[in-house]
Structures are given as structure tokens and as C-alpha cells.
Protein backbone atom coordinates (compact mmCIF):
# COMPACT_ATOMS: atom_id res chain seq x y z
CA UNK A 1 0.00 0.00 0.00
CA UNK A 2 0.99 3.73 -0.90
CA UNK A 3 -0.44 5.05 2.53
CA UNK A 4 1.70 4.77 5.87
CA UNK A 5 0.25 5.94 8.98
CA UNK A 6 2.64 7.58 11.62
CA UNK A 7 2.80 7.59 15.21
CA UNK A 8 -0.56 6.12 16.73
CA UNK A 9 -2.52 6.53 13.77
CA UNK A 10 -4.33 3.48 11.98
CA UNK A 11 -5.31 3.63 8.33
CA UNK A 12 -8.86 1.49 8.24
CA UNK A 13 -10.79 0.30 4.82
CA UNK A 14 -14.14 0.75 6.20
CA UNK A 15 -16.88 -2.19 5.60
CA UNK A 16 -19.35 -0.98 3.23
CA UNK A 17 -22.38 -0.35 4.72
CA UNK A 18 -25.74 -2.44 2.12
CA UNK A 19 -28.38 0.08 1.20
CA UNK A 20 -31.90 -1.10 2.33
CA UNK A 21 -34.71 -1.66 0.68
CA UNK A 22 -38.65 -1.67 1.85
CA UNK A 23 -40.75 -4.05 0.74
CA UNK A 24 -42.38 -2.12 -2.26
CA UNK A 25 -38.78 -1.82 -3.83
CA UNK A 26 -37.64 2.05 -2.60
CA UNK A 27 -34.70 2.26 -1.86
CA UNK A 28 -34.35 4.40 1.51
CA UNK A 29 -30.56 6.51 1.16
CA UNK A 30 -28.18 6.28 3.55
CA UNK A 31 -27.09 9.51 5.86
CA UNK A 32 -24.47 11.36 5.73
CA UNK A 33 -23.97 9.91 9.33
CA UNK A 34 -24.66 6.29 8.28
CA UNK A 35 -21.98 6.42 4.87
CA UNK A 36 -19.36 4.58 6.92
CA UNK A 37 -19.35 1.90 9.07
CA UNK A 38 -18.01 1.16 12.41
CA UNK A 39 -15.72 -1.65 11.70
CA UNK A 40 -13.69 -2.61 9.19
CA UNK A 41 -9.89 -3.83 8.06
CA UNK A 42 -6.58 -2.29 9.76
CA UNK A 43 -4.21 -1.13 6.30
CA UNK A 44 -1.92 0.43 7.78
CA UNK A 45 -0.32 0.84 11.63
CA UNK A 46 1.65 3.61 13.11
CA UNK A 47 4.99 2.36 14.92
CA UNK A 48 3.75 4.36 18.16
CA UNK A 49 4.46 7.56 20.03
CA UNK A 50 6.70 8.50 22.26
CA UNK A 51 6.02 8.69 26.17
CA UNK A 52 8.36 9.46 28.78
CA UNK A 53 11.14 9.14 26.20
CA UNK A 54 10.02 5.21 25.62
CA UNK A 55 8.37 4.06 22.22
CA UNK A 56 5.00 2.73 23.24
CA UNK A 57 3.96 0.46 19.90
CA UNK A 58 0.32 0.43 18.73
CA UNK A 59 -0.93 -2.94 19.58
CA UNK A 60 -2.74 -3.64 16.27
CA UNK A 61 -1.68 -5.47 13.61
CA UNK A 62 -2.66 -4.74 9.25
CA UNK A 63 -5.33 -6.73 8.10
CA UNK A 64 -6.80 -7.55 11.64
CA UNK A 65 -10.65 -6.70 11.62
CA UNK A 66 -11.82 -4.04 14.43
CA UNK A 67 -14.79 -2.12 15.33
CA UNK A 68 -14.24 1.50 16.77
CA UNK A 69 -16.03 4.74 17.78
CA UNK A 70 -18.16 6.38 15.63
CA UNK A 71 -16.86 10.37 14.49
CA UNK A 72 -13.51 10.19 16.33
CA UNK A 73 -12.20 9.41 12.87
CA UNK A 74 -10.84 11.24 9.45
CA UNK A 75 -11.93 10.42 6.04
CA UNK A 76 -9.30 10.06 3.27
CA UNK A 77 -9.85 9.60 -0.40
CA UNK A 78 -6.79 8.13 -1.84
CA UNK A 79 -6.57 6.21 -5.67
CA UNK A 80 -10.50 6.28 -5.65
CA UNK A 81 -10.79 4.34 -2.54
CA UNK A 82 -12.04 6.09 1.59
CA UNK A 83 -10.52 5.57 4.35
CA UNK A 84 -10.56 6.34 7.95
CA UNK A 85 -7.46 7.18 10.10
CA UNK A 86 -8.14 6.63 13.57
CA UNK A 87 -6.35 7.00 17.05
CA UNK A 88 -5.42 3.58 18.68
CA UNK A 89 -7.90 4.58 21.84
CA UNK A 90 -10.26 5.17 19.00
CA UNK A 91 -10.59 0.86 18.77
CA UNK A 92 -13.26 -0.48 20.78
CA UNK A 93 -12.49 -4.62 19.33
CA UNK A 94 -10.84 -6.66 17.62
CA UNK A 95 -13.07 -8.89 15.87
CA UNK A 96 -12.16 -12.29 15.25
């Protein structure tokens, strides 16, 4: 991947959230709030910050699954494609 997150930060590929449909065919839109999920796949990892002069390494690994908070997040077009950076204390789970 082109993209390299620094310090704490964690590049995600967001799932893709299905539009729904009633039962007479309309399709309802999604919201502006709604156009990203919670979870998704970790791209790319920070190596950490520094605390205390001491390297504290993000505990996440690329391509491990995670949900995490909603808005506490940046969206990034790059080559076509969004993504969220996101703050390590921004991870609620790591789904497995």
C-alpha cells in the first residue's frame, strides 16, 4: 500500500455499509452519518508515540478486523478508494 500511517494513527478500509430496501422496492438513502461503518480492516499501523522518552507500539496489527467509535475518525480519499485514520484509543475490538 501507498499510505503509511505515523505515530498512533491506523489507516482502516471501512466495511461498506448495504443500502436497504422496503418491501415495495424504494430504496431508503443512507445519511451522511450512516456512509461509513463502524468496523472494518486495519491497512496500515503507526509504529507508536513516544512517552516518557520510551516508544509505546500500537498494539494492532494490518489486516486484523476491528470495530471502533463512531466520528472520532478522518476520512481520506486516496486512488479512488475512503478511508478512515483513527487513534489507537479510538478501537473499541478486535473482531475475530
Amino acid at each position: 500500500m501507498k499510505l503509511r500511517a505515523i505515530n498512533n494513527s491506523i489507516i482502516v478500509n471501512p466495511d461498506k455499509l448495504k443500502k436497504e430496501l422496503t418491501k415495495s422496492g424504494i430504496i431508503l438513502p443512507e445519511t451522511i452519518n450512516q456512509s461509513l461503518s463502524e468496523s472494518g480492516e486495519i491497512v496500515s499501523v503507526g509504529k507508536g508515540v513516544f512517552k516518557n522518552g520510551r516508544l509505546i507500539p500500537v498494539t494492532v496489527k494490518v489486516g486484523q478486523r476491528i470495530m471502533f467509535k463512531r466520528f472520532t475518525n478522518e476520512e481520506l480519499e486516496f486512488e479512488k478508494e475512503k478511508y478512515l485514520i483513527i487513534q489507537e484509543e479510538d478501537i473499541l475490538a478486535i473482531i475475530k
